[in-house]
N, C-alpha and C. Protein backbone atom coordinates (compact mmCIF):
# COMPACT_ATOMS: atom_id res chain seq x y z
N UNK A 1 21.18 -20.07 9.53
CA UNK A 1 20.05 -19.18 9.71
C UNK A 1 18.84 -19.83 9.04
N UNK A 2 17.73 -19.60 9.72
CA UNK A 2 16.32 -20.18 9.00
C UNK A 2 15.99 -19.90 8.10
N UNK A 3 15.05 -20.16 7.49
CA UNK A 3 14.53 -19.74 6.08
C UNK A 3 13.55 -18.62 6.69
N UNK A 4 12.70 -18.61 7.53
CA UNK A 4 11.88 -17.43 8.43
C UNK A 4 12.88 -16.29 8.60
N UNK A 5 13.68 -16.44 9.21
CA UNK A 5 14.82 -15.65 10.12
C UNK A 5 15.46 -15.00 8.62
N UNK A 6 15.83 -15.66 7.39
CA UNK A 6 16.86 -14.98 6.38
C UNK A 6 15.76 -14.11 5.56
N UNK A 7 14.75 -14.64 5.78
CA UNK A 7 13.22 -13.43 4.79
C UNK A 7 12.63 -12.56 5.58
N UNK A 8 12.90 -12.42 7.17
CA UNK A 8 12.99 -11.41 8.02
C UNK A 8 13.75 -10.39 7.92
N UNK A 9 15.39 -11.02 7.97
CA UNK A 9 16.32 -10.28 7.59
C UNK A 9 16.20 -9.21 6.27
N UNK A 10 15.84 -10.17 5.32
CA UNK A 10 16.11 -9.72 4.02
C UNK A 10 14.49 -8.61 3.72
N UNK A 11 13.88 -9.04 4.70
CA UNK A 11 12.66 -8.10 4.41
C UNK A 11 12.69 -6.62 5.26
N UNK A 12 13.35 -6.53 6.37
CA UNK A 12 14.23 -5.19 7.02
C UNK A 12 15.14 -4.59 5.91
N UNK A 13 15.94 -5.27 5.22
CA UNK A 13 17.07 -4.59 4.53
C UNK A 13 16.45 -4.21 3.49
N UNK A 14 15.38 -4.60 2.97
CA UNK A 14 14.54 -4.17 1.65
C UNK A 14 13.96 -2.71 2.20
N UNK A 15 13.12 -3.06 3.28
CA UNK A 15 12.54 -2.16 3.74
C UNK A 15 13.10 -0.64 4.32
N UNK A 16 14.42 -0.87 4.97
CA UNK A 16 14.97 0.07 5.10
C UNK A 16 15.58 0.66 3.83
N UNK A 17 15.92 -0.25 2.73
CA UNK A 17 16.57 0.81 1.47
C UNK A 17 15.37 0.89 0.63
N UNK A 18 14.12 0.91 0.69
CA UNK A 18 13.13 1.23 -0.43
C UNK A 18 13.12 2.60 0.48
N UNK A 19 12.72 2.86 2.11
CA UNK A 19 12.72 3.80 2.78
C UNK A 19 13.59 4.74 2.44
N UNK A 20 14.31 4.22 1.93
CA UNK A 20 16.11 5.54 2.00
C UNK A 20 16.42 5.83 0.17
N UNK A 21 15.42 5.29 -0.08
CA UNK A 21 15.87 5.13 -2.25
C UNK A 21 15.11 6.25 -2.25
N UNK A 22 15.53 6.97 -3.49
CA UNK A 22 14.89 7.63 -4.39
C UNK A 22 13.13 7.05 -5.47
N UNK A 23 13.45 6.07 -5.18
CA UNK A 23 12.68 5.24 -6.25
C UNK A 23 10.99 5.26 -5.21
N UNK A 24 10.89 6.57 -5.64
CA UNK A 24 9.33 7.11 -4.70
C UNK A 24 8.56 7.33 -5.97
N UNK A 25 6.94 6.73 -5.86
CA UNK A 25 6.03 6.99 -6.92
C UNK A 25 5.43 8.00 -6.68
N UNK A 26 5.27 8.96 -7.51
CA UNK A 26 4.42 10.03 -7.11
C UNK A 26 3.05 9.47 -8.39
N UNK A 27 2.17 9.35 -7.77
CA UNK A 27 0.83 8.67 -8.38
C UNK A 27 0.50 9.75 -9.81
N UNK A 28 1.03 11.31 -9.75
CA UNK A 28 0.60 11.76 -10.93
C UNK A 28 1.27 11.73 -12.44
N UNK A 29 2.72 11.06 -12.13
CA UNK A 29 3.56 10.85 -12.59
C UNK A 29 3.30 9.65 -13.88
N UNK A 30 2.20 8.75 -13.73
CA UNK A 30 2.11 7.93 -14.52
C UNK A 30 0.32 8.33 -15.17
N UNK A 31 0.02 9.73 -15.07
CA UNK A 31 -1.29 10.04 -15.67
C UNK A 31 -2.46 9.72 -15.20
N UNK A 32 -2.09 9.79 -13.69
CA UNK A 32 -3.60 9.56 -12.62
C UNK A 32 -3.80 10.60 -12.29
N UNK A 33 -4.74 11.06 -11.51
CA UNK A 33 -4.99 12.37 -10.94
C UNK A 33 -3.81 12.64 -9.66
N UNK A 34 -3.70 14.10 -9.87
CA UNK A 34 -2.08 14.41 -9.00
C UNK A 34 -2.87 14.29 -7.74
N UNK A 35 -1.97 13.44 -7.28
CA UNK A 35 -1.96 12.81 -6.01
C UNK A 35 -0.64 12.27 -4.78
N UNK A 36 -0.17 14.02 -4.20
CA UNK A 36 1.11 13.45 -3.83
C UNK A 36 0.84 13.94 -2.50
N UNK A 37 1.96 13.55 -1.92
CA UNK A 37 2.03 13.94 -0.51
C UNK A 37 3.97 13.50 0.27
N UNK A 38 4.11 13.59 1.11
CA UNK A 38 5.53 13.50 1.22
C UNK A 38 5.21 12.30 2.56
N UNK A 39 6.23 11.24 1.53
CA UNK A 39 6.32 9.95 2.34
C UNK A 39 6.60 9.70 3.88
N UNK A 40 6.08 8.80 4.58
CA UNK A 40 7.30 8.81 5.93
C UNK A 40 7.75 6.90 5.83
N UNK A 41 8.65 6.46 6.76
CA UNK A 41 8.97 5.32 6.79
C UNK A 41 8.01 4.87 7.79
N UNK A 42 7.51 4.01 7.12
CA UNK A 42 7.05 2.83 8.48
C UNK A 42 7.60 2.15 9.31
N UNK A 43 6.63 1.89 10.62
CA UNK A 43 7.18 1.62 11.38
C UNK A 43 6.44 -0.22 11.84
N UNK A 44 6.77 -0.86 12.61
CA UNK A 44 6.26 -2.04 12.75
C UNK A 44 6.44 -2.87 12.18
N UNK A 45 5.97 -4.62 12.42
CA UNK A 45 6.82 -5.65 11.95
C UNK A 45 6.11 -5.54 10.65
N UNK A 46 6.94 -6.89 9.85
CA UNK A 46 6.34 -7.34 8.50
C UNK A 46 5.41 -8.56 8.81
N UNK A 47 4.54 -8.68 8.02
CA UNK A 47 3.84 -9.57 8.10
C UNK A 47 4.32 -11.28 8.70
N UNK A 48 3.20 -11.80 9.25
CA UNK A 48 3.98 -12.73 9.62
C UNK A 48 3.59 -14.51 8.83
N UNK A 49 3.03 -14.28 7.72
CA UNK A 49 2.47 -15.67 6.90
C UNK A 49 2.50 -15.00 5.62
N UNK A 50 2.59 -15.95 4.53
CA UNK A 50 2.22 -15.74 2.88
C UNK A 50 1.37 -15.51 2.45
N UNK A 51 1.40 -14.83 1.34
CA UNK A 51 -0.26 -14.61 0.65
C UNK A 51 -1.06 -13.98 2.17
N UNK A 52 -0.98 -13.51 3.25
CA UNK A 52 -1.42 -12.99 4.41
C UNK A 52 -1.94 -12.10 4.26
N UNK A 53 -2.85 -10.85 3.50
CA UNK A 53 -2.94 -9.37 3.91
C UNK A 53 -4.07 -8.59 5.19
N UNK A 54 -2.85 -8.79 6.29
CA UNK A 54 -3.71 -8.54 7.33
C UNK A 54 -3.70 -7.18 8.44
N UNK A 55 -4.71 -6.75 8.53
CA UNK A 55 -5.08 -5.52 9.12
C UNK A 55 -4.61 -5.05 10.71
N UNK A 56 -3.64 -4.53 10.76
CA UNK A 56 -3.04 -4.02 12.03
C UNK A 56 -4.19 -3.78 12.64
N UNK A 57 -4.10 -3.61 14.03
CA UNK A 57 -4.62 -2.89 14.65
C UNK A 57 -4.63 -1.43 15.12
N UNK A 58 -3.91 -1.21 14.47
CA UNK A 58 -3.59 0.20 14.66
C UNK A 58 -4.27 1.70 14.88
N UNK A 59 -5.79 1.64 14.70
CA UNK A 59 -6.58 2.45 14.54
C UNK A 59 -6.29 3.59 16.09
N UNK A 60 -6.25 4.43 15.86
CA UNK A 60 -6.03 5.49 17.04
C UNK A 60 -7.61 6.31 17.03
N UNK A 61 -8.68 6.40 16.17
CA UNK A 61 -9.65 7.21 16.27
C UNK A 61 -10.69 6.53 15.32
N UNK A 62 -12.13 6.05 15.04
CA UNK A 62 -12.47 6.16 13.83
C UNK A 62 -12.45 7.09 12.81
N UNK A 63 -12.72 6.09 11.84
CA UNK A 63 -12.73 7.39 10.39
C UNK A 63 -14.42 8.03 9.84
N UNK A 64 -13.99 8.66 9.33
CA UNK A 64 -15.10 9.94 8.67
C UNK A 64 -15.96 8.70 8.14
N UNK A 65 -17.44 8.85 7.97
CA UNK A 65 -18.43 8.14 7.49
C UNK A 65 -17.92 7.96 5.98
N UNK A 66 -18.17 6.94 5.36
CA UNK A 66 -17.70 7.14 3.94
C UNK A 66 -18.39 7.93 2.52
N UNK A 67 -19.43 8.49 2.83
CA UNK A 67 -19.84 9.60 2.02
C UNK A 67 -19.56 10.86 2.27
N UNK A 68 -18.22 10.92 3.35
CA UNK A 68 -17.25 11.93 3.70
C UNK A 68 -16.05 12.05 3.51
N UNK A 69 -15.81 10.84 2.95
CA UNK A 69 -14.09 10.38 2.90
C UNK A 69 -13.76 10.98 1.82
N UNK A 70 -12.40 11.23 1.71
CA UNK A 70 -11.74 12.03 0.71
C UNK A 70 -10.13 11.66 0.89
N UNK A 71 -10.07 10.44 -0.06
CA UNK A 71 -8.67 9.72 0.50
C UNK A 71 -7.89 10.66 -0.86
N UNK A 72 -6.60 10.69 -0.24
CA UNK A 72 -5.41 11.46 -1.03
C UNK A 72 -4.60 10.44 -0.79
N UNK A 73 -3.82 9.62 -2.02
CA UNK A 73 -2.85 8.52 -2.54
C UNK A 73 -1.28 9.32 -2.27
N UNK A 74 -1.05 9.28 -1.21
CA UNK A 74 0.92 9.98 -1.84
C UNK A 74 1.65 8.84 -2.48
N UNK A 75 3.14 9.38 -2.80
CA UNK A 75 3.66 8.62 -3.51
C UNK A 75 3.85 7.26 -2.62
N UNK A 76 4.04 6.12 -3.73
CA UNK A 76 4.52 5.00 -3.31
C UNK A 76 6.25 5.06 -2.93
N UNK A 77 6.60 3.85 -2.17
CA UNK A 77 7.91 4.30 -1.66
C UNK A 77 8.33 2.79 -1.61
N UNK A 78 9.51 2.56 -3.31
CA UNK A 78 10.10 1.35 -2.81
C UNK A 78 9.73 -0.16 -4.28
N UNK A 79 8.66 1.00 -5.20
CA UNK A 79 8.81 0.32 -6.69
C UNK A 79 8.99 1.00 -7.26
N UNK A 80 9.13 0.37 -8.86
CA UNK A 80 9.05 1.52 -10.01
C UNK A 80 7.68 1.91 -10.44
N UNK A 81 7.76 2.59 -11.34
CA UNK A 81 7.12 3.42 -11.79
C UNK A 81 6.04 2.18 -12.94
N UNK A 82 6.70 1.64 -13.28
CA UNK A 82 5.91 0.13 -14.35
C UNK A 82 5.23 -0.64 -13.30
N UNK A 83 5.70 -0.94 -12.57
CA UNK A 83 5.39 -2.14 -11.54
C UNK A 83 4.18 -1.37 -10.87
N UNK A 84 4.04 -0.18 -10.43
CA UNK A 84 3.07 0.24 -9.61
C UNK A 84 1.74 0.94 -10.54
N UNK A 85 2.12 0.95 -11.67
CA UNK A 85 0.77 1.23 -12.82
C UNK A 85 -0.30 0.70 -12.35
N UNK A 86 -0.82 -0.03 -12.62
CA UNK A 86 -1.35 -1.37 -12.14
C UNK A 86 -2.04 -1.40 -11.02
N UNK A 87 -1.26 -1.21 -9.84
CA UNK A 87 -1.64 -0.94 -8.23
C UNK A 87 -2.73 0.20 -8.35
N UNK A 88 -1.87 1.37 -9.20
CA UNK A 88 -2.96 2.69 -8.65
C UNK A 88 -4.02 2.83 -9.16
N UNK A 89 -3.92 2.45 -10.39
CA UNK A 89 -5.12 2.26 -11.67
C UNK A 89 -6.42 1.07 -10.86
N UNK A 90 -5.70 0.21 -10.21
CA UNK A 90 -7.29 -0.48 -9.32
C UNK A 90 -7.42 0.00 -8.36
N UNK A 91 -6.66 0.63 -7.82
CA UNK A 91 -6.81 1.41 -6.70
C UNK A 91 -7.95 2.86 -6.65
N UNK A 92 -8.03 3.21 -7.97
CA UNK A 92 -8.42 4.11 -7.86
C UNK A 92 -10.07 3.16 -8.97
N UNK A 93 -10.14 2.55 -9.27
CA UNK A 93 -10.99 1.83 -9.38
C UNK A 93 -12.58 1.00 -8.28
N UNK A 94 -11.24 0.52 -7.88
CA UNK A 94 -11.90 0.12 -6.31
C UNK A 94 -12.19 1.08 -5.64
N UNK A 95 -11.81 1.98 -5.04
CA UNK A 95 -11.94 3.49 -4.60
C UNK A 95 -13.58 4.11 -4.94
N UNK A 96 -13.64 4.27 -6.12
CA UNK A 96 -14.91 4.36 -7.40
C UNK A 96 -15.86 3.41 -6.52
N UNK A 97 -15.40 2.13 -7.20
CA UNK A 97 -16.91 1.16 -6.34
C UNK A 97 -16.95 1.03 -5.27
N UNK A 98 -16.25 2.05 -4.20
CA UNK A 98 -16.52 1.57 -2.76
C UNK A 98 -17.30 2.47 -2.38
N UNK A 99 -17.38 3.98 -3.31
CA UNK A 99 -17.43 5.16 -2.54
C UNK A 99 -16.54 6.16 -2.49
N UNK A 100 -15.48 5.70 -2.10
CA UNK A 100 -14.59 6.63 -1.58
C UNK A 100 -13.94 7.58 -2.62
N UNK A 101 -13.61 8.59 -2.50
CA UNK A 101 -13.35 9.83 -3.59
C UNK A 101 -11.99 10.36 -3.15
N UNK A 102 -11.63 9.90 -4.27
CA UNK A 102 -10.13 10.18 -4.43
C UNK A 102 -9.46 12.00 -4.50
N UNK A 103 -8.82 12.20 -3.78
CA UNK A 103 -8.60 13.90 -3.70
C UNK A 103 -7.28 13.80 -3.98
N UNK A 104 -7.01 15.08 -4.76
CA UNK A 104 -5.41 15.28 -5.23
C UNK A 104 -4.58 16.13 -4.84
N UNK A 105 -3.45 16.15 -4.71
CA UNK A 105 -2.48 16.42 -3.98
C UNK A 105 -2.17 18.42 -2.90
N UNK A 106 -3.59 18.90 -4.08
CA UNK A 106 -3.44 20.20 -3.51
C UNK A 106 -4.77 20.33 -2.57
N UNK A 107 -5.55 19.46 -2.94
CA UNK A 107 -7.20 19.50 -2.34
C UNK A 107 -6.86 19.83 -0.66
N UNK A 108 -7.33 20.63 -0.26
CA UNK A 108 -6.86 20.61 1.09
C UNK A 108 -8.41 19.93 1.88
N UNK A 109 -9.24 19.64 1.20
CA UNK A 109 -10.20 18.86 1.68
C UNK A 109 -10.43 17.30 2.49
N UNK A 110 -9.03 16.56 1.67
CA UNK A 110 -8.90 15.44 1.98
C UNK A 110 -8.71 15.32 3.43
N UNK A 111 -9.68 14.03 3.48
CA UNK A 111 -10.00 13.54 5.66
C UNK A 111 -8.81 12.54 5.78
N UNK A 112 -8.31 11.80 4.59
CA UNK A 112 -7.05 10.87 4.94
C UNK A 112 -6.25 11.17 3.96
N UNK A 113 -4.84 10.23 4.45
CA UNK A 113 -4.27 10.23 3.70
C UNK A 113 -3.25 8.67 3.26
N UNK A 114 -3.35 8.40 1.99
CA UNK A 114 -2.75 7.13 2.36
C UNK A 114 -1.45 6.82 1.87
N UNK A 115 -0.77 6.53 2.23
CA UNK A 115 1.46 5.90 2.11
C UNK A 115 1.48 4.83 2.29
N UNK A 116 2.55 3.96 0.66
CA UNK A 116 2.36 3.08 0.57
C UNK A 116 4.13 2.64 0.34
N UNK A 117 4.35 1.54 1.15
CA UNK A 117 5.67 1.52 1.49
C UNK A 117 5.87 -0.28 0.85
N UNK A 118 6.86 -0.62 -0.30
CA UNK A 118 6.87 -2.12 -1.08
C UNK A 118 8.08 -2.40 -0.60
N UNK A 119 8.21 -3.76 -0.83
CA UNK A 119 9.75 -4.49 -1.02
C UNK A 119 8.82 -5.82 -1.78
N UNK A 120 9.80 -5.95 -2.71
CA UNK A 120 9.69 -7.64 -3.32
C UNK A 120 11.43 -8.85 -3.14
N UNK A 121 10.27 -9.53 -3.05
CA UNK A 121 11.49 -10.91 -2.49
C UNK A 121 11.43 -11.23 -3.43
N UNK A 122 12.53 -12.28 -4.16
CA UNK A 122 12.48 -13.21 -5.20
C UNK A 122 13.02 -14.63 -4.48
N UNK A 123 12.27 -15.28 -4.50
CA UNK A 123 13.24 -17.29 -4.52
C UNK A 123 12.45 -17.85 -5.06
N UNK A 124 13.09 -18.65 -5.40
CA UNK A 124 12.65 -20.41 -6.25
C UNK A 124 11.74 -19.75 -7.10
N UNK A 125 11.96 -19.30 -8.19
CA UNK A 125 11.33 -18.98 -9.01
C UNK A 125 9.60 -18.01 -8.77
N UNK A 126 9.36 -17.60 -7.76
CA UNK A 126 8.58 -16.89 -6.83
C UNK A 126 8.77 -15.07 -6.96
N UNK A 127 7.95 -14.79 -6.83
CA UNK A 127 7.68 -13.10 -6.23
C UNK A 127 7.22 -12.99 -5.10
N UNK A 128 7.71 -12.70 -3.84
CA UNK A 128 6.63 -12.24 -2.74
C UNK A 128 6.71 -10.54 -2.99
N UNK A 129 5.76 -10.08 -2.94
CA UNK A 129 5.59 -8.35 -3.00
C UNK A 129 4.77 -8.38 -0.90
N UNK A 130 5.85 -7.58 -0.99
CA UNK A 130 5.62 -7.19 0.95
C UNK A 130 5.23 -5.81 0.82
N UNK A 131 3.93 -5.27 1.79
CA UNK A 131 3.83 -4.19 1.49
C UNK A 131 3.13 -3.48 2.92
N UNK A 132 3.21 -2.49 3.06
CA UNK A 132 2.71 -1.81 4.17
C UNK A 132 1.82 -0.41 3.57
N UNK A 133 0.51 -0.30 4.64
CA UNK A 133 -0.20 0.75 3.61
C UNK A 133 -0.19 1.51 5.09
N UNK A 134 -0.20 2.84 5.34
CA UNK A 134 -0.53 3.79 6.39
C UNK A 134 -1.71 4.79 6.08
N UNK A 135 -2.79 4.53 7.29
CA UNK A 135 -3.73 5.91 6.88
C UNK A 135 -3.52 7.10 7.98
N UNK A 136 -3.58 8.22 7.23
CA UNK A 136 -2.90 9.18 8.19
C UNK A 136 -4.19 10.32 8.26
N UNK A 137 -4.29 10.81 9.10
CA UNK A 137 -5.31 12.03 9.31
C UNK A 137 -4.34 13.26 8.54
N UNK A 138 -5.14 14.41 8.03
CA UNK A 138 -4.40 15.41 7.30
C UNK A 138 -3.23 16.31 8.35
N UNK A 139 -3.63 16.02 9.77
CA UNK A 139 -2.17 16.51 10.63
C UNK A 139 -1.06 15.49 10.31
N UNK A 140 -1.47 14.63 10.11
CA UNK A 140 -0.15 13.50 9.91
C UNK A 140 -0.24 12.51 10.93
N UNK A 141 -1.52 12.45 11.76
CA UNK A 141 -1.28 11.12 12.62
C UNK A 141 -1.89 9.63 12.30
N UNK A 142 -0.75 9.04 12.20
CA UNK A 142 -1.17 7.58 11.91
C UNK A 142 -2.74 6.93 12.45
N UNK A 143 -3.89 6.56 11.85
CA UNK A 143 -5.05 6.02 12.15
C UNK A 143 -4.95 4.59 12.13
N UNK A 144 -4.33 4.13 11.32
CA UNK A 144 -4.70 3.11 10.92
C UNK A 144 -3.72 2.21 9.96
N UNK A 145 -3.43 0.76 9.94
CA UNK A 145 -2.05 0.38 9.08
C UNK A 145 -2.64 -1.25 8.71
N UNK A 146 -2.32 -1.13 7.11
CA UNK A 146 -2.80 -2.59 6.83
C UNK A 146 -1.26 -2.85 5.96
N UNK A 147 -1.32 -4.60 6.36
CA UNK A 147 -0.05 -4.76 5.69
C UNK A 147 0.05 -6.43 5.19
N UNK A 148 0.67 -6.79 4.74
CA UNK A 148 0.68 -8.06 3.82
C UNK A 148 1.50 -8.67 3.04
N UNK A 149 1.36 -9.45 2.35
CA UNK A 149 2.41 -10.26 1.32
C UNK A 149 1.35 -11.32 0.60
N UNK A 150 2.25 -10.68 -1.08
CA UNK A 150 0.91 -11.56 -1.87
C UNK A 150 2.47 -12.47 -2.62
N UNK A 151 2.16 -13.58 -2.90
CA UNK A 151 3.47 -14.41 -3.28
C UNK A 151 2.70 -14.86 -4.96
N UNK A 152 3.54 -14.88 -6.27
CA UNK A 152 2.90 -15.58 -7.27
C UNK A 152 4.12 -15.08 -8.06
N UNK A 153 4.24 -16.63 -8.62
CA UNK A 153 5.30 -17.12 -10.04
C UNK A 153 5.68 -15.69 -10.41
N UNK A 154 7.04 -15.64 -10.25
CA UNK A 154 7.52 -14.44 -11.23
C UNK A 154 7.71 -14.67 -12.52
N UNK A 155 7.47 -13.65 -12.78
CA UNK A 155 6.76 -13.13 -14.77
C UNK A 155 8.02 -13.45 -15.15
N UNK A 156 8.35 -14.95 -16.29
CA UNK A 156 9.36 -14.95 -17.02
C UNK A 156 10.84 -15.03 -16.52
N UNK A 157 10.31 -15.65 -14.87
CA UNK A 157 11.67 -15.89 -14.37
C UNK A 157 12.20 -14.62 -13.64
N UNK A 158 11.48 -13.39 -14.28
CA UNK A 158 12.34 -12.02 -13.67
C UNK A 158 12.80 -11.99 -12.29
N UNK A 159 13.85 -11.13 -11.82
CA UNK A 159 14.44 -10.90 -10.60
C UNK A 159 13.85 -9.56 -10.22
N UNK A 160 13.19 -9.29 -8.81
CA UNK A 160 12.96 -8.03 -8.58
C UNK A 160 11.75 -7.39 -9.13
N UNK A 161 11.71 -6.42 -9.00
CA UNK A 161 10.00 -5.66 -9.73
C UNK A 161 9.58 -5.96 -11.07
N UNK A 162 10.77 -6.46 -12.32
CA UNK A 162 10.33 -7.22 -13.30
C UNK A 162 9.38 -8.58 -13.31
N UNK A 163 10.11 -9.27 -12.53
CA UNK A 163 9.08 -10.48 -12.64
C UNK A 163 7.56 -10.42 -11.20
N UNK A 164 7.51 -9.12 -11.21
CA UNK A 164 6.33 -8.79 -10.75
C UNK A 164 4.86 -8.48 -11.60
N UNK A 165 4.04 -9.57 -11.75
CA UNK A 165 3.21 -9.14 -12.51
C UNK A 165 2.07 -8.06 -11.92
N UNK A 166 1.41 -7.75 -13.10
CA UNK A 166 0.37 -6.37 -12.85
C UNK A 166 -1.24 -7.56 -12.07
N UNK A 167 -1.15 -8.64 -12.43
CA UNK A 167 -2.44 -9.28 -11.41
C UNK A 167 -1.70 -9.23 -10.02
N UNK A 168 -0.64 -9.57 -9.76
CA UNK A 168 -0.09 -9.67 -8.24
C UNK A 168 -0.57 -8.13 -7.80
N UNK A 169 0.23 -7.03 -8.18
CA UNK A 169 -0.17 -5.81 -7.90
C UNK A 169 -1.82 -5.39 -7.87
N UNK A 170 -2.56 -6.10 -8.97
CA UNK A 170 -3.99 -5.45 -8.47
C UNK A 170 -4.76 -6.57 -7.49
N UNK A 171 -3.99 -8.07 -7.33
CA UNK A 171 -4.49 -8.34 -6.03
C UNK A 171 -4.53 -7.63 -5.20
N UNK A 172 -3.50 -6.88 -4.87
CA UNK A 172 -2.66 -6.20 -3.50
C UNK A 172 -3.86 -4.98 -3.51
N UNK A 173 -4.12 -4.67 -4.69
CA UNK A 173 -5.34 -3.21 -4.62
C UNK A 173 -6.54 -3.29 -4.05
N UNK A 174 -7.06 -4.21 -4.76
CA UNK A 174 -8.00 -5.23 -4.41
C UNK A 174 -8.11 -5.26 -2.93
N UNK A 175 -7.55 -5.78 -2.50
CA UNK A 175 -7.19 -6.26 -0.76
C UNK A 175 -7.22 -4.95 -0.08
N UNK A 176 -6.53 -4.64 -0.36
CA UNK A 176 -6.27 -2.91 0.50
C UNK A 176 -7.43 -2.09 0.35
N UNK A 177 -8.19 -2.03 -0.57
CA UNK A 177 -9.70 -1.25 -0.69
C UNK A 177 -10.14 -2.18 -0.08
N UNK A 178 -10.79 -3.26 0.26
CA UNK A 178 -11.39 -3.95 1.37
C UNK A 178 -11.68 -3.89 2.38
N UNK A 179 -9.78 -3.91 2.99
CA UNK A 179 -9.41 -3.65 3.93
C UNK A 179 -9.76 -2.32 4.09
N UNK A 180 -9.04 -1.20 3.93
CA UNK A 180 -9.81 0.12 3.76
C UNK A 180 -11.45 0.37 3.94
N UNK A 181 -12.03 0.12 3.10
CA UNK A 181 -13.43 0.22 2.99
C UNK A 181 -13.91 -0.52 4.69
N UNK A 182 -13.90 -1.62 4.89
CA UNK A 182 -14.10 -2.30 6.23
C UNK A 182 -13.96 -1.22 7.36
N UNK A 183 -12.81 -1.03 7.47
CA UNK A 183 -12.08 0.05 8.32
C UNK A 183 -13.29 1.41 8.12
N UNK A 184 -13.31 2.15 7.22
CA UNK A 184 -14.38 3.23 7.55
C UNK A 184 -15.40 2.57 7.48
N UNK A 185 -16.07 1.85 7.06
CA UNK A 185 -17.12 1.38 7.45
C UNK A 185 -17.55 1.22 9.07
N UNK A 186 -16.58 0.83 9.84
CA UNK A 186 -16.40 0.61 11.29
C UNK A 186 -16.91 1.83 11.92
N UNK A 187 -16.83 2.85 11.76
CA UNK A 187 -17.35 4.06 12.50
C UNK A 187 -18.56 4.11 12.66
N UNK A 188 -18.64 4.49 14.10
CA UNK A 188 -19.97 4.77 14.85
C UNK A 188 -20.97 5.17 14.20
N UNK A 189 -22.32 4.62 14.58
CA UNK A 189 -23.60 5.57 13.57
C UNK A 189 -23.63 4.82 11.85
N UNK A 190 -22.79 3.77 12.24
CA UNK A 190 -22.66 3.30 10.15
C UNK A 190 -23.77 2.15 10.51
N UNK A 191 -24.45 1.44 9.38
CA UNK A 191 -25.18 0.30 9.40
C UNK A 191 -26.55 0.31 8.76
């Protein structure tokens, strides 16, 4: 089997048991603003290059102008609770400098909603963190899907979400507010 073909494999089998684990972040859980919502599994391939984080096409409608947006974070689905510190904390950072205003889990105001679905690879002394982000309208229909893989030296040799460092994770934040931000930016009447 290839080396493509066995990190395909192995990136389905991640993906389907982070989908099926318990090991779901609920964002208020680590002292952010409560921010939950109830996960779904993603659907569609994994990325197809390294270090890649690239923007599906997926958009079914534009989004709300962004001095309208009101993104709600549900739980993550597929790290721990250490490993994803990090993620939400720039996430909700970036969020801040983009504009966009973060709404919590009871706000029934929020125009999106966003689910965030991980698996990490380990070889040759490496981390790839694979990740899929979904934006969902508050009925629950998929808008929009950005997804990626950020690869960098695992922390101390670790296996798994340990040797995942917190810069890999706020690359990944980083990227995804970008991506994000770009995306509503795109709507009609913006410029």
């Amino acid at each position: 089997m290839s080396r493509a073909s066995l990190s395909t494999v192995l990136f389905v089998a991640l993906a389907l048991a982070a989908c099926n684990s318990s090991s779901v972040l609920d964002p208020s859980a680590i002292g952010t603003p409560g921010q939950t919502a109830t996960a779904q599994p993603p659907t569609g391939q994994p990325p197809a290059s390294d270090n890649a984080a690239s923007s599906s096409a997926a958009a079914v409608q534009p989004p709300a102008r962004p001095g309208r947006i009101r993104l709600q974070v549900a739980p993550i689905v597929g790290t721990s609770v250490e490993a994803a510190g990090p993620l939400l904390e720039e996430l909700q950072q970036r969020a801040r400098q983009r504009g966009v205003t973060l709404a919590g889990s009871s706000d029934q105001s929020a125009t999106h909603v966003l689910k965030g679905y991980f698996s990490v690879l380990n070889e040759d002394g490496a981390a790839t963190v694979i990740y899929v982000w979904d934006v969902y309208d508050p009925a629950g229909s998929r808008l929009h899907r950005i997804s990626g893989q950020q690869k960098a030296t695992a922390v101390n040799g670790a296996e798994g979400w340990p040797g995942v460092g917190p810069d890999t994770l706020k690359a990944i934040a980083d990227t995804t507010m970008d991506q994000l931000s770009t995306w509503f930016d795109s709507a009609p009447g913006q410029g």
